[in-house]
C-alpha atoms as a PDB file:
ATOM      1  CA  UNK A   1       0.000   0.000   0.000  1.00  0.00           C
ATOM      2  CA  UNK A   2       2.822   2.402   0.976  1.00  0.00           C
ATOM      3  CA  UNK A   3       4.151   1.777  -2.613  1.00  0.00           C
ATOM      4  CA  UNK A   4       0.846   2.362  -3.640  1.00  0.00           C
ATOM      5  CA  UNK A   5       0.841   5.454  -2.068  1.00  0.00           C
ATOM      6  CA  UNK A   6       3.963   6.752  -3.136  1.00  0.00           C
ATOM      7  CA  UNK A   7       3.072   6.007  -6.720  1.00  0.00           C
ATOM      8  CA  UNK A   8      -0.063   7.275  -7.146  1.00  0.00           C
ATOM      9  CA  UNK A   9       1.146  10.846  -5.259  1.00  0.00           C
ATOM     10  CA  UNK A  10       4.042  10.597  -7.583  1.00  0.00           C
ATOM     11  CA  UNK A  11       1.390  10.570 -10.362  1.00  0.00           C
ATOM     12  CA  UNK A  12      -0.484  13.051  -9.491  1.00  0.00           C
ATOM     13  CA  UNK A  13       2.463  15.718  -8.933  1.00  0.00           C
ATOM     14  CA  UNK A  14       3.182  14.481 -12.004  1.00  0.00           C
ATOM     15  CA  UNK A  15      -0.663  15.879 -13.669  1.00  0.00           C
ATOM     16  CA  UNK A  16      -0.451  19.182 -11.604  1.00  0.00           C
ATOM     17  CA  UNK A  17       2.930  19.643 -13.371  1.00  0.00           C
ATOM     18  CA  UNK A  18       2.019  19.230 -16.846  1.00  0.00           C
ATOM     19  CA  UNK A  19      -0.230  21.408 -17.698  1.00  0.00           C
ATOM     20  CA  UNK A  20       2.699  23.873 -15.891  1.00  0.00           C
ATOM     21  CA  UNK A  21       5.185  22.860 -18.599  1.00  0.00           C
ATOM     22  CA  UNK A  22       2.149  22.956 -21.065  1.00  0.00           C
ATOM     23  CA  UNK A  23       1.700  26.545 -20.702  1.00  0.00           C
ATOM     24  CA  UNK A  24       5.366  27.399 -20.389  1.00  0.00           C
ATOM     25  CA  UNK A  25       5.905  25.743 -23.930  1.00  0.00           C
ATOM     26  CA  UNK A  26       2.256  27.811 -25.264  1.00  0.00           C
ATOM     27  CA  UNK A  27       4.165  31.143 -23.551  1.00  0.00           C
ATOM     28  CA  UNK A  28       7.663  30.892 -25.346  1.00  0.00           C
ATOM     29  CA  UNK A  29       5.471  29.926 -28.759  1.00  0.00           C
ATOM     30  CA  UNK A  30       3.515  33.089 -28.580  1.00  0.00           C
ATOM     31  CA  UNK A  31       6.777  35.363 -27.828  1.00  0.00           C
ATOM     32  CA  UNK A  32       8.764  33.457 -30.768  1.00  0.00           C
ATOM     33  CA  UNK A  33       5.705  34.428 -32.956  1.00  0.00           C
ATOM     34  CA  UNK A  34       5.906  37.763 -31.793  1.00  0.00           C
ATOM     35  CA  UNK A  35       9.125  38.813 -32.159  1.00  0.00           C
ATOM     36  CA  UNK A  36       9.836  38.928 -35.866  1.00  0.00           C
ATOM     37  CA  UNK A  37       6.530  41.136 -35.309  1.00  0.00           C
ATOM     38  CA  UNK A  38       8.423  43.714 -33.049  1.00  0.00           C
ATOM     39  CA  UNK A  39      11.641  43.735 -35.364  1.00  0.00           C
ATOM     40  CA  UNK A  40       9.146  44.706 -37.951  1.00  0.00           C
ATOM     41  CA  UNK A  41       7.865  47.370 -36.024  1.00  0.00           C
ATOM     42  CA  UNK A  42      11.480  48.756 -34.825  1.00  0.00           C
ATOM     43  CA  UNK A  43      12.392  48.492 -38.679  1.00  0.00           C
ATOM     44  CA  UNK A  44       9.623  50.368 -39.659  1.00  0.00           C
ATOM     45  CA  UNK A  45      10.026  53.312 -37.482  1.00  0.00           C
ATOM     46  CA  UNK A  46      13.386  53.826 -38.370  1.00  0.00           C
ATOM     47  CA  UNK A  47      13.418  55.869 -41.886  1.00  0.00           C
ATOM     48  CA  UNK A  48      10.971  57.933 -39.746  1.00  0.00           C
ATOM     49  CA  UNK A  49      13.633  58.270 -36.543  1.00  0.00           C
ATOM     50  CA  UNK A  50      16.039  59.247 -39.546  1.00  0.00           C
ATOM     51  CA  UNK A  51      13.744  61.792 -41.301  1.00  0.00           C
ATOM     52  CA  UNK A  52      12.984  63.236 -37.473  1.00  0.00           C
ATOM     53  CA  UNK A  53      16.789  64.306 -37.364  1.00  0.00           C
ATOM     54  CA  UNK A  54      16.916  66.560 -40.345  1.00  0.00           C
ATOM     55  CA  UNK A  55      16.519  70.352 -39.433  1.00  0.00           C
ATOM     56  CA  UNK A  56      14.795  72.976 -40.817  1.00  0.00           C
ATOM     57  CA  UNK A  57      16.398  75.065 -42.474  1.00  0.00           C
ATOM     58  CA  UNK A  58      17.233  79.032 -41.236  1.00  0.00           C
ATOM     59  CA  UNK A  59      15.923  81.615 -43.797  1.00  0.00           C
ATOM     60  CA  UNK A  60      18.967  81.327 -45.395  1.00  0.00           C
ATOM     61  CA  UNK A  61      17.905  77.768 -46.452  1.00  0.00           C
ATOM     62  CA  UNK A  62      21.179  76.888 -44.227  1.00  0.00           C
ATOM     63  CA  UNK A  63      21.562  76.459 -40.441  1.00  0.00           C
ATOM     64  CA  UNK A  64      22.956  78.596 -37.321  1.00  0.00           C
ATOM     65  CA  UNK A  65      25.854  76.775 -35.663  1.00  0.00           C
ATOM     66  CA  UNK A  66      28.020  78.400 -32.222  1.00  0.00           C
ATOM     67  CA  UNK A  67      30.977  80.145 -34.351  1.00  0.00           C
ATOM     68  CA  UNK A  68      28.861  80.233 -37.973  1.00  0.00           C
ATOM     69  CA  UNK A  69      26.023  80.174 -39.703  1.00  0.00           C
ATOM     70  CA  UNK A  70      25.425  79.302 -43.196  1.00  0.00           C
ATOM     71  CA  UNK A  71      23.213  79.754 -46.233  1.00  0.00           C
ATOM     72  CA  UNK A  72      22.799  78.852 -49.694  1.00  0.00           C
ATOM     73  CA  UNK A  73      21.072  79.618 -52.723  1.00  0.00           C
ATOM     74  CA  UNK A  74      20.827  77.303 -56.239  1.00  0.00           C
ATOM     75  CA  UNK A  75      24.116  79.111 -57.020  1.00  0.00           C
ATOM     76  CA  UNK A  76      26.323  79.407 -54.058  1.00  0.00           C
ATOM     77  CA  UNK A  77      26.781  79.211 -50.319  1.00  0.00           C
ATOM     78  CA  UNK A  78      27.941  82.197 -48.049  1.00  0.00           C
ATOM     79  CA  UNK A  79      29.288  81.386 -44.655  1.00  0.00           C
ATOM     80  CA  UNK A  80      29.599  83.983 -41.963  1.00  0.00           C
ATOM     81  CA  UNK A  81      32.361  83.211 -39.244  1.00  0.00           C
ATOM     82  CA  UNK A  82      32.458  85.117 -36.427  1.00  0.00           C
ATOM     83  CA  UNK A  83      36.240  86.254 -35.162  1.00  0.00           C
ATOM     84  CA  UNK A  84      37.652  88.418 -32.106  1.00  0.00           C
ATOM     85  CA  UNK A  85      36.152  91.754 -32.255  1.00  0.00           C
ATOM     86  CA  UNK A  86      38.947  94.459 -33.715  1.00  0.00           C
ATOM     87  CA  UNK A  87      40.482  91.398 -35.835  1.00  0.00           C
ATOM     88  CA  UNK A  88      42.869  93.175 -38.900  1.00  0.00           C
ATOM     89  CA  UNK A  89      42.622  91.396 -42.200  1.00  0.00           C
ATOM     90  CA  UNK A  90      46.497  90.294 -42.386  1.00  0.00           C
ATOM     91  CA  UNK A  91      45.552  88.125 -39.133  1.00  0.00           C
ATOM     92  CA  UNK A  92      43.055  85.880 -40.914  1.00  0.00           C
ATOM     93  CA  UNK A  93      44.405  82.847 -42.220  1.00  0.00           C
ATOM     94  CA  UNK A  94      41.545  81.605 -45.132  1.00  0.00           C
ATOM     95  CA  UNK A  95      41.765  78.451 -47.000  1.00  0.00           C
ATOM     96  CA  UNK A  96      39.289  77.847 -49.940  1.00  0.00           C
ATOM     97  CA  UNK A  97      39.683  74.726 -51.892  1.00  0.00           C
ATOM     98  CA  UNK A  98      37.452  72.743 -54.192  1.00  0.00           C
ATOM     99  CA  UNK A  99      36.479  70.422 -51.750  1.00  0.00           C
ATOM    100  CA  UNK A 100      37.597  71.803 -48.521  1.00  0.00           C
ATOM    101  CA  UNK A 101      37.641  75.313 -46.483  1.00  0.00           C
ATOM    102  CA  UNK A 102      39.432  76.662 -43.606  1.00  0.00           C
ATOM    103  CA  UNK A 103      38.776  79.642 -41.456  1.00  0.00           C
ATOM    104  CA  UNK A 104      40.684  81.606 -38.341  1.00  0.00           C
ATOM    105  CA  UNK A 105      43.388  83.546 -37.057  1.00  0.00           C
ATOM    106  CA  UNK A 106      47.053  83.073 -38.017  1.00  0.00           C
ATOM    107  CA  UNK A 107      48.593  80.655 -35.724  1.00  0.00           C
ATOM    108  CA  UNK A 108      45.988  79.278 -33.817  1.00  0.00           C
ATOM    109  CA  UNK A 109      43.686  76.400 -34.387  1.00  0.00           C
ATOM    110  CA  UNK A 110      40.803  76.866 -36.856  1.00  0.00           C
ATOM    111  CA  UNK A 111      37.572  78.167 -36.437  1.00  0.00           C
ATOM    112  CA  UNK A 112      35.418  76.324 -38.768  1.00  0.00           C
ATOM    113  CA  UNK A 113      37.544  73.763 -40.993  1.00  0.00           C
ATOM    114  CA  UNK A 114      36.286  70.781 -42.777  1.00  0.00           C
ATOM    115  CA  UNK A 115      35.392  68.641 -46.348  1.00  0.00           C
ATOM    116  CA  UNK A 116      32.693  70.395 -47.677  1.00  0.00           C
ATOM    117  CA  UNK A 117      29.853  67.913 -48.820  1.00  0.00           C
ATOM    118  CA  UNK A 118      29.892  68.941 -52.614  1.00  0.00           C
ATOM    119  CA  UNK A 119      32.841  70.758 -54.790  1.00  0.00           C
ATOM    120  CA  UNK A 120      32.955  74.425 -55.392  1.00  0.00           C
ATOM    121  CA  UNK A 121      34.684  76.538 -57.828  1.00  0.00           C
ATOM    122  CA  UNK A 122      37.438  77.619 -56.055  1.00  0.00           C
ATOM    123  CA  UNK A 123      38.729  80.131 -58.336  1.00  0.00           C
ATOM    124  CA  UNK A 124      35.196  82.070 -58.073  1.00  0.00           C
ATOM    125  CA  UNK A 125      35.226  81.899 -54.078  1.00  0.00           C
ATOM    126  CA  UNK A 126      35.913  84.841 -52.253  1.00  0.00           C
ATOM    127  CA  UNK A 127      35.535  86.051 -48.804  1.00  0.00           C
ATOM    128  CA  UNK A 128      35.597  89.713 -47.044  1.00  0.00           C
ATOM    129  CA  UNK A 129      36.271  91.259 -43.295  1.00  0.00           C
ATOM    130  CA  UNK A 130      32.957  92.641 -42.038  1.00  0.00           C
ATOM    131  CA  UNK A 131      33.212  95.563 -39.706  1.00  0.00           C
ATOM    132  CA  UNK A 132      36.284  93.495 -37.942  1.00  0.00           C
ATOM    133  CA  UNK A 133      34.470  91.083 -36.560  1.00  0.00           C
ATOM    134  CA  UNK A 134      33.023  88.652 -39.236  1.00  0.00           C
ATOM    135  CA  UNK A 135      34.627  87.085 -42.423  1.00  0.00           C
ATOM    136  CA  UNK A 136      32.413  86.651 -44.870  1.00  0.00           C
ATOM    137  CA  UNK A 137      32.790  83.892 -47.379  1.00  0.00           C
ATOM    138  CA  UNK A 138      31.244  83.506 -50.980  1.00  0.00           C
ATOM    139  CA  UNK A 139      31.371  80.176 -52.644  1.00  0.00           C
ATOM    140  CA  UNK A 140      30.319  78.941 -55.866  1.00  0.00           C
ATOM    141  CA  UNK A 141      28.565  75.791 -56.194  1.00  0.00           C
ATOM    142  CA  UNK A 142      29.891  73.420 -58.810  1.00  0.00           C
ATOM    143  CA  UNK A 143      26.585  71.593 -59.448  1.00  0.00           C
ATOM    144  CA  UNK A 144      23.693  74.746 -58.877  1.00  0.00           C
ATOM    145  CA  UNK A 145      21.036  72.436 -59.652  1.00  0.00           C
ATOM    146  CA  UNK A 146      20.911  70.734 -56.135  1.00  0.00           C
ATOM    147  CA  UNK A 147      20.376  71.739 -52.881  1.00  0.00           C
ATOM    148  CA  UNK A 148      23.217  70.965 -50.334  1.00  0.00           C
ATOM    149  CA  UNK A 149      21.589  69.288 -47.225  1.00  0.00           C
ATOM    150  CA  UNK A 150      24.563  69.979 -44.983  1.00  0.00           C
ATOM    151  CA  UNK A 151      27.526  71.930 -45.167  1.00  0.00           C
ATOM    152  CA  UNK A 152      30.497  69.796 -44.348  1.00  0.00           C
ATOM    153  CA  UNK A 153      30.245  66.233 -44.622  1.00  0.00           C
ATOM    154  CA  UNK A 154      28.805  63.959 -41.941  1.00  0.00           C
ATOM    155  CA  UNK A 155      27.752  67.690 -40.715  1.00  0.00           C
ATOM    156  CA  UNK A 156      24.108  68.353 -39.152  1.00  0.00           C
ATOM    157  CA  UNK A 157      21.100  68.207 -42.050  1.00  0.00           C
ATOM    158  CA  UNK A 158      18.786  70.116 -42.935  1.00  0.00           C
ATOM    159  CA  UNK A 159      15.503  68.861 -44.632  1.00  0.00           C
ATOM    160  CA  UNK A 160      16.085  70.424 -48.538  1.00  0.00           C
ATOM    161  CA  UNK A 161      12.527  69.978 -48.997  1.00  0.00           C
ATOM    162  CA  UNK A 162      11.504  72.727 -47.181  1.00  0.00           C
ATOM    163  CA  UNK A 163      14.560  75.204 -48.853  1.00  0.00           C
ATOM    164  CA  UNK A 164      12.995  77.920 -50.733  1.00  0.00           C
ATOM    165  CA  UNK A 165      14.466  79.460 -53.777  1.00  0.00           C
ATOM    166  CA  UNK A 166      15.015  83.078 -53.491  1.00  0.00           C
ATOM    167  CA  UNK A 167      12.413  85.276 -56.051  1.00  0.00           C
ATOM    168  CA  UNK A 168      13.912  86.615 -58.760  1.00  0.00           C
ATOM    169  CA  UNK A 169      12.468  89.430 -61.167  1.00  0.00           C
ATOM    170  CA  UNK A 170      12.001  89.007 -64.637  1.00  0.00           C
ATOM    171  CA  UNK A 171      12.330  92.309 -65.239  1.00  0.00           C
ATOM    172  CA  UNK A 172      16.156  92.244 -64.228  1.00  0.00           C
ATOM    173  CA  UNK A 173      16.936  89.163 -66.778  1.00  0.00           C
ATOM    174  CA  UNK A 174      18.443  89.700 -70.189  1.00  0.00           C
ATOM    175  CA  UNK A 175      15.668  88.967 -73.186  1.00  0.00           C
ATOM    176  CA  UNK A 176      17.096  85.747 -73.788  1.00  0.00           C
ATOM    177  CA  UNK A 177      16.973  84.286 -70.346  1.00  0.00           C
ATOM    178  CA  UNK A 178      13.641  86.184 -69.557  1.00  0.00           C
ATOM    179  CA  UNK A 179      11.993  84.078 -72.726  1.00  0.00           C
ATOM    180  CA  UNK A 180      13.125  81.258 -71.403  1.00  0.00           C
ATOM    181  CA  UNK A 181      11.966  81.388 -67.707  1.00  0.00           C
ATOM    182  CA  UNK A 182       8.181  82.373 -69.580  1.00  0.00           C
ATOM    183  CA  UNK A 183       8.221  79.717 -71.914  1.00  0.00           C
ATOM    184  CA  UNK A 184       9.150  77.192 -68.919  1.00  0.00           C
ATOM    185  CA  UNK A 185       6.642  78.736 -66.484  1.00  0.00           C
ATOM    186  CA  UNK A 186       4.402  78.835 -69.382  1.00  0.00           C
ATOM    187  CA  UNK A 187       4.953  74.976 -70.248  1.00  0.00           C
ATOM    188  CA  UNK A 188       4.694  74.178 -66.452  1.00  0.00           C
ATOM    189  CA  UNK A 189       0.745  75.843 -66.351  1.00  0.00           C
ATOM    190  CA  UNK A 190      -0.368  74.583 -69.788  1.00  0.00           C
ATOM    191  CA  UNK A 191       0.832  70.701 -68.633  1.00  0.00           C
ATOM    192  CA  UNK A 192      -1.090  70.945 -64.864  1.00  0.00           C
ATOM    193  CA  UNK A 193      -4.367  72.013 -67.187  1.00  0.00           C
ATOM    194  CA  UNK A 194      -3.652  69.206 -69.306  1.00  0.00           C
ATOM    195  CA  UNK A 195      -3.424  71.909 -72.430  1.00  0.00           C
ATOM    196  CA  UNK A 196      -0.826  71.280 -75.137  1.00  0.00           C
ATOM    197  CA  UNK A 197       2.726  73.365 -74.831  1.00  0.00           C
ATOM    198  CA  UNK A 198       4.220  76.036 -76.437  1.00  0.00           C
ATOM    199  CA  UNK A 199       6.045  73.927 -79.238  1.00  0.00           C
ATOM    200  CA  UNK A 200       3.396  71.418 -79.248  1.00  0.00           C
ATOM    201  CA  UNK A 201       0.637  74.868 -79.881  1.00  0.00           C
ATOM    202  CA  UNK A 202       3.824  75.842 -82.797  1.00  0.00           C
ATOM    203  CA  UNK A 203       3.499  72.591 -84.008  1.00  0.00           C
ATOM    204  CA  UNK A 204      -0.102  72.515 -84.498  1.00  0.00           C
ATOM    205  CA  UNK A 205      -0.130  75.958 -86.279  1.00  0.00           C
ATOM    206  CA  UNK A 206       2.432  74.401 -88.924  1.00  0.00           C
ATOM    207  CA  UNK A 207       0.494  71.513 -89.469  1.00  0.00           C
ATOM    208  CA  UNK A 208      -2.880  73.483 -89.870  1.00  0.00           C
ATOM    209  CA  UNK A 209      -0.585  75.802 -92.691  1.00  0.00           C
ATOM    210  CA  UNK A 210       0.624  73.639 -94.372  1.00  0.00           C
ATOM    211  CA  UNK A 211      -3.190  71.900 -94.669  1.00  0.00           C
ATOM    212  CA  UNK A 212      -4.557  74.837 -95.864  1.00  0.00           C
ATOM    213  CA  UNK A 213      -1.819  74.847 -98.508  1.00  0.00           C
ATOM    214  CA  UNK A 214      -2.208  71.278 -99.533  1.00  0.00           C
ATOM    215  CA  UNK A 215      -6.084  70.439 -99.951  1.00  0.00           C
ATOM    216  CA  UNK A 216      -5.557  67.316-101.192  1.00  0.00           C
ATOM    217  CA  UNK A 217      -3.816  66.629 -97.461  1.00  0.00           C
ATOM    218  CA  UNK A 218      -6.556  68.013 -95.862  1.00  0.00           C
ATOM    219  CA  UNK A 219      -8.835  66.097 -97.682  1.00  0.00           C
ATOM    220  CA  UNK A 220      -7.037  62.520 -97.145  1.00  0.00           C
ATOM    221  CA  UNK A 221      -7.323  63.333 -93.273  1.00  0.00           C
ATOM    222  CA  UNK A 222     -10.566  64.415 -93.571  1.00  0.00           C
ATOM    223  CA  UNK A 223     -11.941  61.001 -94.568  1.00  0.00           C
ATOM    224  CA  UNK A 224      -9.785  58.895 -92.669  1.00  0.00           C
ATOM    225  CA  UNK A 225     -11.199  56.728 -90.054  1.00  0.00           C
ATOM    226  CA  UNK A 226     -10.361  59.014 -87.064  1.00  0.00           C
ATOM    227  CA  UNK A 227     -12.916  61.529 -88.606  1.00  0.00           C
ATOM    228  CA  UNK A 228     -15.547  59.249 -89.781  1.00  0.00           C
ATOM    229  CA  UNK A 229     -15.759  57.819 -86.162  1.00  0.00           C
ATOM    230  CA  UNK A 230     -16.575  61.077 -85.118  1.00  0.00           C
ATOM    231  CA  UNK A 231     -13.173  62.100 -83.566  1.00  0.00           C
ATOM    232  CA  UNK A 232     -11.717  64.933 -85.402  1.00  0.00           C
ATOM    233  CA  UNK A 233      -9.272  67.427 -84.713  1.00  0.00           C
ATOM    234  CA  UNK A 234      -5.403  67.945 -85.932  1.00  0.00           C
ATOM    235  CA  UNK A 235      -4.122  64.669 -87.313  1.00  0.00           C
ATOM    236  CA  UNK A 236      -1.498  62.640 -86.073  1.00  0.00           C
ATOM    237  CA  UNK A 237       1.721  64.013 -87.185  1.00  0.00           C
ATOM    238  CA  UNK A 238       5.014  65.204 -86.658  1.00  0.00           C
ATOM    239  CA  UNK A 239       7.162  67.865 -88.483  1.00  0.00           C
ATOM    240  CA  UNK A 240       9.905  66.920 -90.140  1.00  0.00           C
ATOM    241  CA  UNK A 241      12.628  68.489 -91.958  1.00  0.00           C
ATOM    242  CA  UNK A 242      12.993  68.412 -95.706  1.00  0.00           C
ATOM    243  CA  UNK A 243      15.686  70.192 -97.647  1.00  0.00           C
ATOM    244  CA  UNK A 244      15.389  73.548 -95.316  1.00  0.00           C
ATOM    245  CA  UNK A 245      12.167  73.315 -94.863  1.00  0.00           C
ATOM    246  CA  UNK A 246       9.159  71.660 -93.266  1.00  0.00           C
ATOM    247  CA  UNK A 247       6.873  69.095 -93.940  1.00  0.00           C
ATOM    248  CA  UNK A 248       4.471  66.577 -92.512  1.00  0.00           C
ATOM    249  CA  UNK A 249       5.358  63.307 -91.393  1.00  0.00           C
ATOM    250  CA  UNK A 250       3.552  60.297 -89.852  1.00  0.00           C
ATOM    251  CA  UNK A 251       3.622  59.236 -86.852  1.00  0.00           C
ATOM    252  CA  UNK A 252       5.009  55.915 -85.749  1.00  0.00           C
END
């Protein structure tokens, strides 16, 4: 009976525990399951995290730093660095190259120095002494289609998406590059609206010419399949040059 005993209480702990060991096993199932879950989640938020650390911009499109601040247009970036009040120009010591800059006074360690994150023209850089106490620096982008996102590289960033470019006038352009800034901004409203562009409205006045010239063109499109379905308009051509001149040509 004592064996019994022993047995049967040894089978019982043995129950109580396995539903224990049951749920243990259930527990670390539902945490493997949700883990790749969390990574997920962590992964997600991190082009967010990385977006969060980009600053705006000053009104400079640049940023304010403790010794500097800089700015930037299309064209080129100024950088004002502040120096000991009184400062004489022969003290400066200014280094502009294509890819790096350094600023301060002679014999002592730099001011603002580093590899700036996209070339200039170094030959068009220049910089002045402001009232003794700030050099001014004038640099000329290399690429002035982009905007720079930092100064230096590895150097805080600011978010070039909300950079504005500065106004100009029209009125202050030459003919030639005033023509050209309408015809663009011109383009730009007629494509929004869905309306045909300037060269594609030129286009359509040479082909309309040049069917008022040749009836027998006119005529051809006239009773072509496009118009006996009911959908006129200009045909379906391009202009093409001919011995100096112009003439229709189908479109492929």
């Amino acid at each position: 009976m004592a064996i019994l005993s022993d047995y049967t209480e040894g089978e019982n702990q043995a129950q109580a525990l396995k539903p224990v060991e049951e749920k243990q096993q259930e527990n670390k199932e539902n945490e493997d399951q949700e883990q790749p879950h969390k990574e997920s989640t962590t992964s997600s938020l991190e082009p967010k995290e990385e977006e969060n650390k980009k600053l705006k911009p000053n009104q400079f499109n640049g940023l304010d730093m403790e010794n500097y601040t800089w700015g930037q247009t299309l064209q080129d970036v100024t950088i004002n660095v502040s120096v000991p009040a009184g400062t004489k120009s022969r003290l400066l010591a200014v280094d502009i190259k294509n890819n790096s800059i350094k600023v301060g006074l002679k014999n002592q360690p730099p001011i603002v120095e580093g590899e700036l994150l996209e070339p200039v023209k170094a030959d068009e850089c220049f910089w002045s002494l402001e009232d003794q106490k700030q050099v001014t620096i004038l640099m000329t982008k290399r690429n002035q289609s982009d905007w720079w996102k930092s100064l230096f590289k590895n150097g805080p960033e600011i978010d070039t998406q909300k950079a504005e470019p500065e106004p100009s006038r029209l009125s202050e352009l030459d003919l030639e590059t005033r023509s050209a800034v309408e015809k663009m901004m011109f383009d730009q409203k007629q494509k929004q609206k869905g309306l045909p562009t300037s060269d594609e409205i030129q286009n359509q006045d040479q082909i309309k010419k040049i069917m008022e010239e040749n009836p027998e063109i006119a005529k051809h499109f006239a009773n072509s399949p496009a118009n006996a379905n009911g959908k006129g308009g200009m045909p379906n051509v391009r202009m093409m040059s001919s011995g100096g001149g112009m003439m229709p040509g189908m479109m492929r």
